[in-house]
Protein backbone atom coordinates (compact mmCIF):
# COMPACT_ATOMS: atom_id res chain seq x y z
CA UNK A 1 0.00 0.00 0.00
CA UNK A 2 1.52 3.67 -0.90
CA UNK A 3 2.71 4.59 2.50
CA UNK A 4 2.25 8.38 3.77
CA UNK A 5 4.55 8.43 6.92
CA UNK A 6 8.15 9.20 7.45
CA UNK A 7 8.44 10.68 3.93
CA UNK A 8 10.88 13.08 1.94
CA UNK A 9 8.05 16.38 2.14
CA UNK A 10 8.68 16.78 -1.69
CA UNK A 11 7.79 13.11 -2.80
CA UNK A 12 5.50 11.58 -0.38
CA UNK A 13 7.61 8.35 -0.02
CA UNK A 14 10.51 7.27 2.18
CA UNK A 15 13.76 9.14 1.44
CA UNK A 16 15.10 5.65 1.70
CA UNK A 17 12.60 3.89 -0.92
CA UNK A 18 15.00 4.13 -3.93
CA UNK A 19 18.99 4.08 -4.90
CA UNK A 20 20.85 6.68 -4.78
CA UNK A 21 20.77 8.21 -9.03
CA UNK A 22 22.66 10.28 -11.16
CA UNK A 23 21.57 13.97 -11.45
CA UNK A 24 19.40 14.46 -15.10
CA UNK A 25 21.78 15.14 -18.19
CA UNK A 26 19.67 17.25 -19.63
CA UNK A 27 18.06 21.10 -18.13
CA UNK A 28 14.43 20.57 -17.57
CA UNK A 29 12.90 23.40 -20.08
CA UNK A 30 12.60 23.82 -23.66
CA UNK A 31 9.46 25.61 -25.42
CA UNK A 32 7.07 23.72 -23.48
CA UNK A 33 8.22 24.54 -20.17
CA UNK A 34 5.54 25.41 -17.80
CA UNK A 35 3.17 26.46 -21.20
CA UNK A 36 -0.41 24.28 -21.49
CA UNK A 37 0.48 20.95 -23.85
CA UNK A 38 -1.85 18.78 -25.79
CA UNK A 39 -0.98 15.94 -23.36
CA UNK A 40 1.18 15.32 -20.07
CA UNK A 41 1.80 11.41 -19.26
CA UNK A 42 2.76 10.73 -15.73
CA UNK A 43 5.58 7.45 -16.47
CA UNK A 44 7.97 7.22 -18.85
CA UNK A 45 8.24 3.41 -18.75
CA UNK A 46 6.47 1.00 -21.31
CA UNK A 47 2.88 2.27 -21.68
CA UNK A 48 3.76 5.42 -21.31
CA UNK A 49 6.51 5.28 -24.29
CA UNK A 50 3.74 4.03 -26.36
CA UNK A 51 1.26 6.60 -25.40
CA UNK A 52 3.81 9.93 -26.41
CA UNK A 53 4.97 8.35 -29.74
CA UNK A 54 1.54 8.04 -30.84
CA UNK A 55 0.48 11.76 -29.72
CA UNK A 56 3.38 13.36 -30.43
CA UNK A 57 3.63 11.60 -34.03
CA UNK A 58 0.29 12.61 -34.57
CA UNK A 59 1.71 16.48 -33.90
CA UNK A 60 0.41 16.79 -30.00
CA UNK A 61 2.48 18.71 -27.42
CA UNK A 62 3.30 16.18 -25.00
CA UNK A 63 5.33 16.10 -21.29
CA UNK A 64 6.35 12.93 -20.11
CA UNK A 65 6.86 13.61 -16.24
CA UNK A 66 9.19 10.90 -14.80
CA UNK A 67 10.20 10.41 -11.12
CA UNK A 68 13.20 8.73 -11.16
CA UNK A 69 16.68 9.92 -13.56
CA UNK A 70 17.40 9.90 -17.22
CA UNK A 71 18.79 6.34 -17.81
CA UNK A 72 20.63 6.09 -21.45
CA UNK A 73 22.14 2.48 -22.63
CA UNK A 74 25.70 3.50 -21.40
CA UNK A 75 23.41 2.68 -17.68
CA UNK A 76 22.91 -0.38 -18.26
CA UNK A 77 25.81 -2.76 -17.36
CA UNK A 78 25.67 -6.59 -17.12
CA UNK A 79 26.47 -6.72 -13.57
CA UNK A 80 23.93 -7.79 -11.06
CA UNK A 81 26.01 -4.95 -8.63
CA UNK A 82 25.58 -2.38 -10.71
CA UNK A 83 22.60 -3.55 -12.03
CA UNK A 84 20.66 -2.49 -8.76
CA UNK A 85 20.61 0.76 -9.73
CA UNK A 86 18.11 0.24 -12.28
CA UNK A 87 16.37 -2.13 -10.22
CA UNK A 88 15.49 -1.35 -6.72
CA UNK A 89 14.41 -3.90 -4.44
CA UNK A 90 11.85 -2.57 -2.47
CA UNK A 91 8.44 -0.02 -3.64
CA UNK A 92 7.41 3.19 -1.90
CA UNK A 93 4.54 1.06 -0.12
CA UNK A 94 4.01 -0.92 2.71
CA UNK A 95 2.55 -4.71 2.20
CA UNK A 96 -0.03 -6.39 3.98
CA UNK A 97 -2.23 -9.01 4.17
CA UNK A 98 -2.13 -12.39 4.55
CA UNK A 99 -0.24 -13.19 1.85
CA UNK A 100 1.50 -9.76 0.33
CA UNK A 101 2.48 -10.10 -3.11
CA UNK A 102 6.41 -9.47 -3.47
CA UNK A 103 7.81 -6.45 -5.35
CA UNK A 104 10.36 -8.52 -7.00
CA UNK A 105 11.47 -8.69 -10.54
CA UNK A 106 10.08 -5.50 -12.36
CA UNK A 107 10.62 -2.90 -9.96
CA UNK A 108 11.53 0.02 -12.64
CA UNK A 109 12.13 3.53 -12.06
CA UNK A 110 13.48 6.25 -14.00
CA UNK A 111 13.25 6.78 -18.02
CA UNK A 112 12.37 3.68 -19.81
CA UNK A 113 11.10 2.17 -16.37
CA UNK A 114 11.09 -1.50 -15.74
CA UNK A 115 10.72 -2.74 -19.76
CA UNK A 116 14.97 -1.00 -19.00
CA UNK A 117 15.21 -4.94 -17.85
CA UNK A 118 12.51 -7.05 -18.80
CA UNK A 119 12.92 -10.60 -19.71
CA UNK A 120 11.31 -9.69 -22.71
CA UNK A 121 8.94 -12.63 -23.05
CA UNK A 122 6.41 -11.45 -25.74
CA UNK A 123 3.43 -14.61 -25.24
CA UNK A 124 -0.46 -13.35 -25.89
CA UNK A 125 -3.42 -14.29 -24.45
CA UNK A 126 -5.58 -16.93 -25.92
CA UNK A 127 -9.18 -16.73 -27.41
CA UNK A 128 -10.28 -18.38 -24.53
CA UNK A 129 -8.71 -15.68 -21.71
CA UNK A 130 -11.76 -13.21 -23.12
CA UNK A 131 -14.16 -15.50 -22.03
CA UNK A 132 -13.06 -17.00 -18.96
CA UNK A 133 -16.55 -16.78 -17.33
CA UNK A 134 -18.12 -18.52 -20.22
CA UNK A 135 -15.73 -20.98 -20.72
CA UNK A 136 -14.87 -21.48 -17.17
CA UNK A 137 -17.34 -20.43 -14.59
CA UNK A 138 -15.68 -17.59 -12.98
CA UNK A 139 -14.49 -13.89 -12.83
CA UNK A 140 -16.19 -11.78 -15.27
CA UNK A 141 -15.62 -12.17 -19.72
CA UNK A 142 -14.05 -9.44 -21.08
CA UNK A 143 -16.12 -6.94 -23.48
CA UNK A 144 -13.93 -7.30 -25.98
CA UNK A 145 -12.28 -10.72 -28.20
CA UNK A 146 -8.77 -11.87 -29.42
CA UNK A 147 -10.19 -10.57 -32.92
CA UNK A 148 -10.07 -7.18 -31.17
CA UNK A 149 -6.58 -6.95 -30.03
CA UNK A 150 -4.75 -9.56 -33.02
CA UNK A 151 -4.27 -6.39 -34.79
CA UNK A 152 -2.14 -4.65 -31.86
CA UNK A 153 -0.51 -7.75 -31.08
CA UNK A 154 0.91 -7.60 -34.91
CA UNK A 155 1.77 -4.24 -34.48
CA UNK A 156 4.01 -3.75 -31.75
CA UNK A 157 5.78 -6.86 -32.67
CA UNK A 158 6.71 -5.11 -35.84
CA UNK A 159 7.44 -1.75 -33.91
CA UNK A 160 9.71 -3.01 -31.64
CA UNK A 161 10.71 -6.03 -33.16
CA UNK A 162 10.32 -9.63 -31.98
CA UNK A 163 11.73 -12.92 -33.13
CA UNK A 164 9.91 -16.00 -33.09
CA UNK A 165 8.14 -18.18 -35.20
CA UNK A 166 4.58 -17.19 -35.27
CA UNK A 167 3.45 -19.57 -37.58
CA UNK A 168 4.27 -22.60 -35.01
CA UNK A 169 2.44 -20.66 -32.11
CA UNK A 170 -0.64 -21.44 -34.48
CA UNK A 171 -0.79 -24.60 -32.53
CA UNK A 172 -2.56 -22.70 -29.76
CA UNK A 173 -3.98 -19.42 -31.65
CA UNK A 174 -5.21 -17.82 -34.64
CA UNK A 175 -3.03 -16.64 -37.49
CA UNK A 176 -1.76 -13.82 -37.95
CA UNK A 177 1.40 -11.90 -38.85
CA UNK A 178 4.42 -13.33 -39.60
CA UNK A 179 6.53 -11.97 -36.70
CA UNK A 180 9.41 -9.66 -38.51
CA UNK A 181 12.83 -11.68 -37.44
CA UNK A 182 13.28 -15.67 -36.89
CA UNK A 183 13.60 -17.32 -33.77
CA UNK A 184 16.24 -16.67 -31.40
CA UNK A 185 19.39 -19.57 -31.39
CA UNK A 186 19.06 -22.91 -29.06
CA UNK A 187 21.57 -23.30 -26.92
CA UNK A 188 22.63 -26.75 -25.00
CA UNK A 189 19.92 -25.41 -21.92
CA UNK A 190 17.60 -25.74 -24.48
CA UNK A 191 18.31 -28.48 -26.17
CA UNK A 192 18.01 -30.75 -23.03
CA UNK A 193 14.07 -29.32 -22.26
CA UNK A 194 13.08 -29.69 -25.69
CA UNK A 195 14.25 -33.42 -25.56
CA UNK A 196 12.30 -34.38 -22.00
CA UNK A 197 9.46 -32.28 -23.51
CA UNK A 198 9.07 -34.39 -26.34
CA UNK A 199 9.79 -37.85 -24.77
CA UNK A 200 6.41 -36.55 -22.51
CA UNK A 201 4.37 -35.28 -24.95
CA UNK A 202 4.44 -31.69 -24.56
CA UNK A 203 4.88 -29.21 -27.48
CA UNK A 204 7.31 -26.77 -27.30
CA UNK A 205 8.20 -23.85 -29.97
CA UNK A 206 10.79 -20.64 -30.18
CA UNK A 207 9.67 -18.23 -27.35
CA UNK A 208 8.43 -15.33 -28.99
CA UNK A 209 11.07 -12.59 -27.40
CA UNK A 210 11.40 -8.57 -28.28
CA UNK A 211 14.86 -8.99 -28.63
CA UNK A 212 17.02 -9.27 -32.06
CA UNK A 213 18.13 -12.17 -33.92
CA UNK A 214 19.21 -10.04 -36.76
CA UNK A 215 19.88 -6.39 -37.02
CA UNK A 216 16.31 -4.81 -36.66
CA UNK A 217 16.12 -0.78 -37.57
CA UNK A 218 19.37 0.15 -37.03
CA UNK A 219 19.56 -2.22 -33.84
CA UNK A 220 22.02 -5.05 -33.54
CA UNK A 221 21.38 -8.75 -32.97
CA UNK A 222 21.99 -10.36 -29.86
CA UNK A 223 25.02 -11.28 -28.75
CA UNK A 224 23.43 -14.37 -26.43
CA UNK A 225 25.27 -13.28 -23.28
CA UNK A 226 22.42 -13.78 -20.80
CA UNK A 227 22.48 -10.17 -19.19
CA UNK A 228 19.14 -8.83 -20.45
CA UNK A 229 17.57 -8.82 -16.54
CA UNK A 230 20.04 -5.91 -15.59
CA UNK A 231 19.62 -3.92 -19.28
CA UNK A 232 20.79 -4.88 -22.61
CA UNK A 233 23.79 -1.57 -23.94
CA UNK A 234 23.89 -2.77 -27.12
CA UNK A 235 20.01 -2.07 -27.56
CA UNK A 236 19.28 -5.72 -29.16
CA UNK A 237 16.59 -5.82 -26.83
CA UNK A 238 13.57 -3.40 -27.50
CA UNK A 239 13.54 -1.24 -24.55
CA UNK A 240 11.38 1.92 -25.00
CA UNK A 241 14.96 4.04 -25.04
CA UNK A 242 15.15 2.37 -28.22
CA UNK A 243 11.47 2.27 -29.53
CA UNK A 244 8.59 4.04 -28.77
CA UNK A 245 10.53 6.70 -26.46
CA UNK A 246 13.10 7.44 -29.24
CA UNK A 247 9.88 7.83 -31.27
CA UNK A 248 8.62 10.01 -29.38
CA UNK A 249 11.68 12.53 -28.89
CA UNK A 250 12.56 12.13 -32.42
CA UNK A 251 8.52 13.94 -32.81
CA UNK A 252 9.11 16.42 -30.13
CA UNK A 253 7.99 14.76 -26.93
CA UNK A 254 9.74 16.07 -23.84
CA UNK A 255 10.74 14.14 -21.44
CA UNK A 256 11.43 15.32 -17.81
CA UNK A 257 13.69 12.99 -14.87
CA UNK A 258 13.12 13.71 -11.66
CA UNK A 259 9.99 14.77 -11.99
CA UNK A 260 7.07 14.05 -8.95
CA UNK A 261 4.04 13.97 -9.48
CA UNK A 262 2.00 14.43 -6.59
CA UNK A 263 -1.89 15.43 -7.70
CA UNK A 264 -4.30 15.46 -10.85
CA UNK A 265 -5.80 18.86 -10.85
CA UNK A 266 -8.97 19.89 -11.63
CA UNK A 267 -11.08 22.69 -12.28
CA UNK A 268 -13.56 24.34 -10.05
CA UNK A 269 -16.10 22.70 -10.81
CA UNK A 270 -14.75 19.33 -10.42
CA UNK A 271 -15.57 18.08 -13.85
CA UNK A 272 -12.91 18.74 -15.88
CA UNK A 273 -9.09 17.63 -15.38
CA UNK A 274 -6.64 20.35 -16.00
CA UNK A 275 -3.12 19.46 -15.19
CA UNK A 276 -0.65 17.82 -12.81
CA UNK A 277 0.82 19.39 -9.72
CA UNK A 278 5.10 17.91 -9.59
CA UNK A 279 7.72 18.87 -7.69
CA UNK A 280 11.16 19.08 -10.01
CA UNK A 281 14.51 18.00 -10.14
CA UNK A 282 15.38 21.14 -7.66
CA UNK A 283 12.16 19.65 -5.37
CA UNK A 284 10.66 22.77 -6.60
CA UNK A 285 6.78 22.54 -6.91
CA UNK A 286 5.38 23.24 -10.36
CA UNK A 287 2.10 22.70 -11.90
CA UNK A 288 2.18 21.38 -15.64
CA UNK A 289 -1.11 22.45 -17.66
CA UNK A 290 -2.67 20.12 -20.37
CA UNK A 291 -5.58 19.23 -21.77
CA UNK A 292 -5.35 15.65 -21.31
CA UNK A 293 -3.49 13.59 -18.49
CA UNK A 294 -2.35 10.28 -18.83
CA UNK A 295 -1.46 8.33 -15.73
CA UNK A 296 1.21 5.37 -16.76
CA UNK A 297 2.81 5.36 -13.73
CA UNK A 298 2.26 1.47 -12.74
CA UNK A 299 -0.73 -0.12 -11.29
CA UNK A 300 0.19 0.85 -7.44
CA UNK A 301 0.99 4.05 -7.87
CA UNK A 302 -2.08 5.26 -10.32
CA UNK A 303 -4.22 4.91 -7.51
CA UNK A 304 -2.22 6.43 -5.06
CA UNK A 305 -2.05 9.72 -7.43
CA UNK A 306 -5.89 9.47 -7.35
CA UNK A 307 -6.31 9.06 -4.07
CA UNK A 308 -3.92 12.05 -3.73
CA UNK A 309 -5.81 14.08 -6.08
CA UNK A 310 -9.05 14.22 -3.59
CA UNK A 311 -10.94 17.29 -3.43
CA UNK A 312 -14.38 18.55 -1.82
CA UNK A 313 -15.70 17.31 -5.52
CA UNK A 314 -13.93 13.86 -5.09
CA UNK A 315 -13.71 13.59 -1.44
CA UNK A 316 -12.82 9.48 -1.75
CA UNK A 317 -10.63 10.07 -4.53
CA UNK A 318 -10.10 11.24 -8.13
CA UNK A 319 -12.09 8.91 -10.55
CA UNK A 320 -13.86 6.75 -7.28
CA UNK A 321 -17.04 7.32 -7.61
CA UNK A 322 -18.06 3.93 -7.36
CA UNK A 323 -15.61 3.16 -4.43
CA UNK A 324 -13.76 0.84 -6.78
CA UNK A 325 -10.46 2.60 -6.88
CA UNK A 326 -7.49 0.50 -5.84
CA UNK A 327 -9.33 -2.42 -5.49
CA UNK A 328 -8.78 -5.98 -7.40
CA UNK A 329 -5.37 -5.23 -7.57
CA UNK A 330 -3.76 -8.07 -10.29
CA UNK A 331 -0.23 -9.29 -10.85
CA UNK A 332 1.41 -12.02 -12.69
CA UNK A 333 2.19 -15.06 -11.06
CA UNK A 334 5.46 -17.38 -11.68
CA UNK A 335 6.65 -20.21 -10.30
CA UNK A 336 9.78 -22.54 -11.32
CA UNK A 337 11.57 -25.79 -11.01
CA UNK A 338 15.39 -26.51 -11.24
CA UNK A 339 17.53 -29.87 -12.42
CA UNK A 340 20.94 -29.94 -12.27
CA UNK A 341 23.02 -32.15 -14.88
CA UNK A 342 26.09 -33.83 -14.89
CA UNK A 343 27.64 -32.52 -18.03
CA UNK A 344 28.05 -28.82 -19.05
CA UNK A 345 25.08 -27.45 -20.83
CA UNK A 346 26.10 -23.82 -21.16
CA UNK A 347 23.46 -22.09 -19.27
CA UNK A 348 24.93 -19.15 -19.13
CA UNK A 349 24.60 -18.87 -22.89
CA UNK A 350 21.12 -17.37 -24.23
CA UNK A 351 18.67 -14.65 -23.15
CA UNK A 352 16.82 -14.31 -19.72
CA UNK A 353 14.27 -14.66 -20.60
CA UNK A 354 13.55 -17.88 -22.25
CA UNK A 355 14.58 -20.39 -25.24
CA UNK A 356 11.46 -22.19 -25.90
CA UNK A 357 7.50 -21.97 -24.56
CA UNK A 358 4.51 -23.87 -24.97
CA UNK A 359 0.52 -23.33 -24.52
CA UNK A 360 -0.15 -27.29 -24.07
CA UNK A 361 -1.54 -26.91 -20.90
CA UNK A 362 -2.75 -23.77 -21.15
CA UNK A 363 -6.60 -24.68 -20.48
CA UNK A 364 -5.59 -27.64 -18.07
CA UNK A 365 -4.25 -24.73 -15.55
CA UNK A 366 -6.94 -22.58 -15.41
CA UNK A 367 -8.71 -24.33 -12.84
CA UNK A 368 -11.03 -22.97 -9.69
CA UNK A 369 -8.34 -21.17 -7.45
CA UNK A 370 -6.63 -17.80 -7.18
CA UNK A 371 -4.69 -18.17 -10.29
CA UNK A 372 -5.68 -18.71 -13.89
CA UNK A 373 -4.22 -20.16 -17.00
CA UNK A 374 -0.30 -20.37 -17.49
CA UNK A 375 2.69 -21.16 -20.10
CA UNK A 376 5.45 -22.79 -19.80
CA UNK A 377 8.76 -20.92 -20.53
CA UNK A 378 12.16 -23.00 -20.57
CA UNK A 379 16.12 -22.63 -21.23
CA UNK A 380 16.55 -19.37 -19.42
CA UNK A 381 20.57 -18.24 -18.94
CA UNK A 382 21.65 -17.97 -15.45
CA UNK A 383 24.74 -16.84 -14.31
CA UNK A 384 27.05 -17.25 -11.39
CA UNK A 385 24.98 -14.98 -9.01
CA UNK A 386 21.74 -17.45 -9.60
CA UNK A 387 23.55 -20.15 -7.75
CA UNK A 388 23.84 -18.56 -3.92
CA UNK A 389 20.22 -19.89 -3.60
CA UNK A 390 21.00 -22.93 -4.80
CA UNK A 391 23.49 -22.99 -2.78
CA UNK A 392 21.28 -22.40 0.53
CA UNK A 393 19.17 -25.81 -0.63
CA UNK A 394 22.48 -28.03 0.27
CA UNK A 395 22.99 -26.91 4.24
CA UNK A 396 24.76 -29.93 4.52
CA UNK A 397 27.74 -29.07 2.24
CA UNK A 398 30.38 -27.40 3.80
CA UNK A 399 34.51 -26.41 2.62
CA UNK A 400 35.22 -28.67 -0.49
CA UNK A 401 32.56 -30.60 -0.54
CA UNK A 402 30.31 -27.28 -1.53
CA UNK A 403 32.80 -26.52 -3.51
CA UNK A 404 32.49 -29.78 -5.77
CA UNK A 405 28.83 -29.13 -5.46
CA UNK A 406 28.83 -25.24 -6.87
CA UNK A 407 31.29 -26.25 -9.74
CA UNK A 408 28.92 -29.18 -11.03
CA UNK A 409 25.81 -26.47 -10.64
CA UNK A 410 27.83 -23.76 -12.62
CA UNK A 411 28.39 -26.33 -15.39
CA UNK A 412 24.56 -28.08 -15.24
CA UNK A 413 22.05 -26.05 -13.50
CA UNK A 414 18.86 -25.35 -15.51
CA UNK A 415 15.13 -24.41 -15.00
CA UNK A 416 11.90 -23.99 -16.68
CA UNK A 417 9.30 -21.41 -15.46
CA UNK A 418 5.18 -21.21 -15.29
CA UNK A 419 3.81 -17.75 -15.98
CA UNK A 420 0.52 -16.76 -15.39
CA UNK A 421 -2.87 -14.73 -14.89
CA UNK A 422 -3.93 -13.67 -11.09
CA UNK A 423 -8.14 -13.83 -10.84
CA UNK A 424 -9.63 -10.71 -9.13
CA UNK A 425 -10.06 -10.59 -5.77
CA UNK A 426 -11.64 -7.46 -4.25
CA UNK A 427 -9.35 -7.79 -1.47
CA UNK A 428 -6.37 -7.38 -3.02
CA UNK A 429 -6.20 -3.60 -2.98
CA UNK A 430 -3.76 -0.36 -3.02
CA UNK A 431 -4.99 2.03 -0.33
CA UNK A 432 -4.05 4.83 1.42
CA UNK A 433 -1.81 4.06 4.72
């Protein structure tokens, strides 16, 4: 939950909350400093990349207010040390409950947010996720069908450029578009799944990843070095520094760092939203006019600018009329299981995020429960830091004999992953402490 005690009095969150960050690189300003724009778009991470290319191509003044620093590839450095920087390990909120839901892999802040370090799995939903009330007996159907969205899925493959083999994936979904590069290599990691796969039945094809196997608009191919979870500096992988965010500079979309928003503002009348109260890069407060306000700012901390954004018009909260806001909070679920090998299978070699996926038991998952359906992802690279956990599963080892141990895992540790849909639950919420 956002968390409105001990707090920095410019930001509303914990002066510890986040890692320490270089300074912006580039003078807040410009021709549409402080003047009324088109749009302003609060997050300058994945949706709201997408959202000021397509204004701001379109010829819309748009302000992308971002909270945490200017990141540029030169950040990102395959180190899991340095790698912290982009990724913080804890969110300006507290967590509750029963069973609090972790804050784990995409924490993202700053410019390019947490698609900075992705895995960069690009898997759809199935026909059957629209109707999961018909077709299951629970949660609600969606008002709209795979027809709906197969256009968009086609799209932003081509925009940012994913490799797979689409045509396989037709297994388990309709055709459509050819994705615009082939598959990503198999490495040994791989190899291995796809064999026990087969031997038990289970399809597997190339996992559909937004990362290069060939050059791709200027971009290089991958270089298979299993460092996309802390950044990728060549820009093989399609972060939104490289796609829609370049995009949108490249049409005259500003983009401001340290940038906090803390309210939506509205008019007098309460009908009508008219800007964005921040506080800058010099904690200065400054109100940003527009005619249109986008919040992209993740799914826990859109309702906490809501709740913020209360007046005597919206006592319970911007846009909470029906009491609704912050509630049925959703995540993605994952879950995983290792085997280690006797001979070297080269798991460091490959991408993060995965080698091969399959949809076989899809349906078969999506059973009466908290979670829905899920996929199976396998032949992810690991590196040397993934093995202190592994190490913590073999108390019993100690001096040489852990030693033996560590050596054989380096060589033939592997996994495969589940990923998945979380059902809505009214009480799982984002409300004000």
């Amino acid at each position: 939950m956002p968390s409105t005690s001990s707090t920095a009095p410019w930001t509303g969150m914990p002066p510890s909350a986040f890692p320490t960050c270089p300074t912006s690189r580039r003078p807040r300003g410009g021709d549409m400093a402080n003047e009324k724009v088109d749009a302003v778009i609060i997050g300058a991470g994945a949706s709201g990349s997408v959202f000021a290319a397509v204004l701001a191509k379109a010829g819309k003044k748009v302000v992308i207010l971002e909270q945490g620093p200017d990141w540029q590839l030169s950040d990102l450095i395959s180190s899991d040390f340095w790698g912290r920087r982009i990724k913080p390990a804890s969110g300006p909120f507290l967590l509750e409950g029963k069973n609090p839901f972790g804050y784990v892999y995409q924490a993202g802040w700053g410019v390019g947010g947490a698609a900075l370090h992705y895995f960069a799995n690009f898997p759809r939903l199935l026909p059957n996720d629209f109707k999961i009330k018909s077709e299951h007996g629970r949660a609600l159907d969606w008002p709209i069908a795979y027809q709906d969205v197969a256009p968009y899925y086609d799209k932003v493959a081509q925009d940012v450029g994913v490799s797979g083999d689409a045509k396989a994936e037709e297994i388990w979904r309709p055709a459509g578009a050819p994705y615009p590069m082939p598959p990503m290599k198999t490495f040994r990691s791989g190899e291995v799944w796809l064999k026990g796969f087969e031997a038990a039945g289970i399809r597997m094809v190339p996992a559909a990843v937004a990362m290069n196997s060939t050059e791709y608009k200027g971009r290089p191919p991958c270089i298979y070095d299993g460092w996309c979870h802390v950044g990728c500096p060549t820009g093989a992988l399609a972060n939104p520094l490289v796609t829609y965010l370049g995009d949108a500079k490249k049409a005259g979309a500003e983009v401001r760092p340290l940038s906090t928003v803390t309210r939506v503002l509205t008019n007098a009348q309460g009908n009508k939203v008219t800007g964005v109260e921040y506080y800058d890069a010099k904690k200065e407060r400054q109100v940003q006019e527009a005619s249109v306000v986008v919040l992209a700012a993740w799914s826990a901390q859109n309702p906490r600018l809501l709740f913020n954004s209360a007046t005597d018009k919206h006592p319970k909260g911007l846009a909470n009329s029906s009491g609704l806001l912050g509630k049925y909070m959703m995540a993605h679920f994952s879950s995983g299981t290792w085997a280690l090998f006797d001979e070297d299978i080269q798991s460091y070699m490959g991408t993060t995020g995965a080698q091969l996926m399959s949809y076989d038991r899809y349906g078969k998952t999506s059973q009466k429960g908290a979670f829905g359906s899920s996929f199976i992802v396998a032949g992810s690279a690991l590196k040397t830091s993934d093995l202190g956990g592994f190490a913590n599963a073999r108390l019993d080892l100690f001096g040489p004999d852990l030693a033996a141990f560590m050596k054989r895992a380096a060589r033939g540790l592997t996994r495969i992953g589940a990923f998945g849909e979380e059902l809505p639950n009214i009480e799982n919420r984002i409300e004000p402490a």
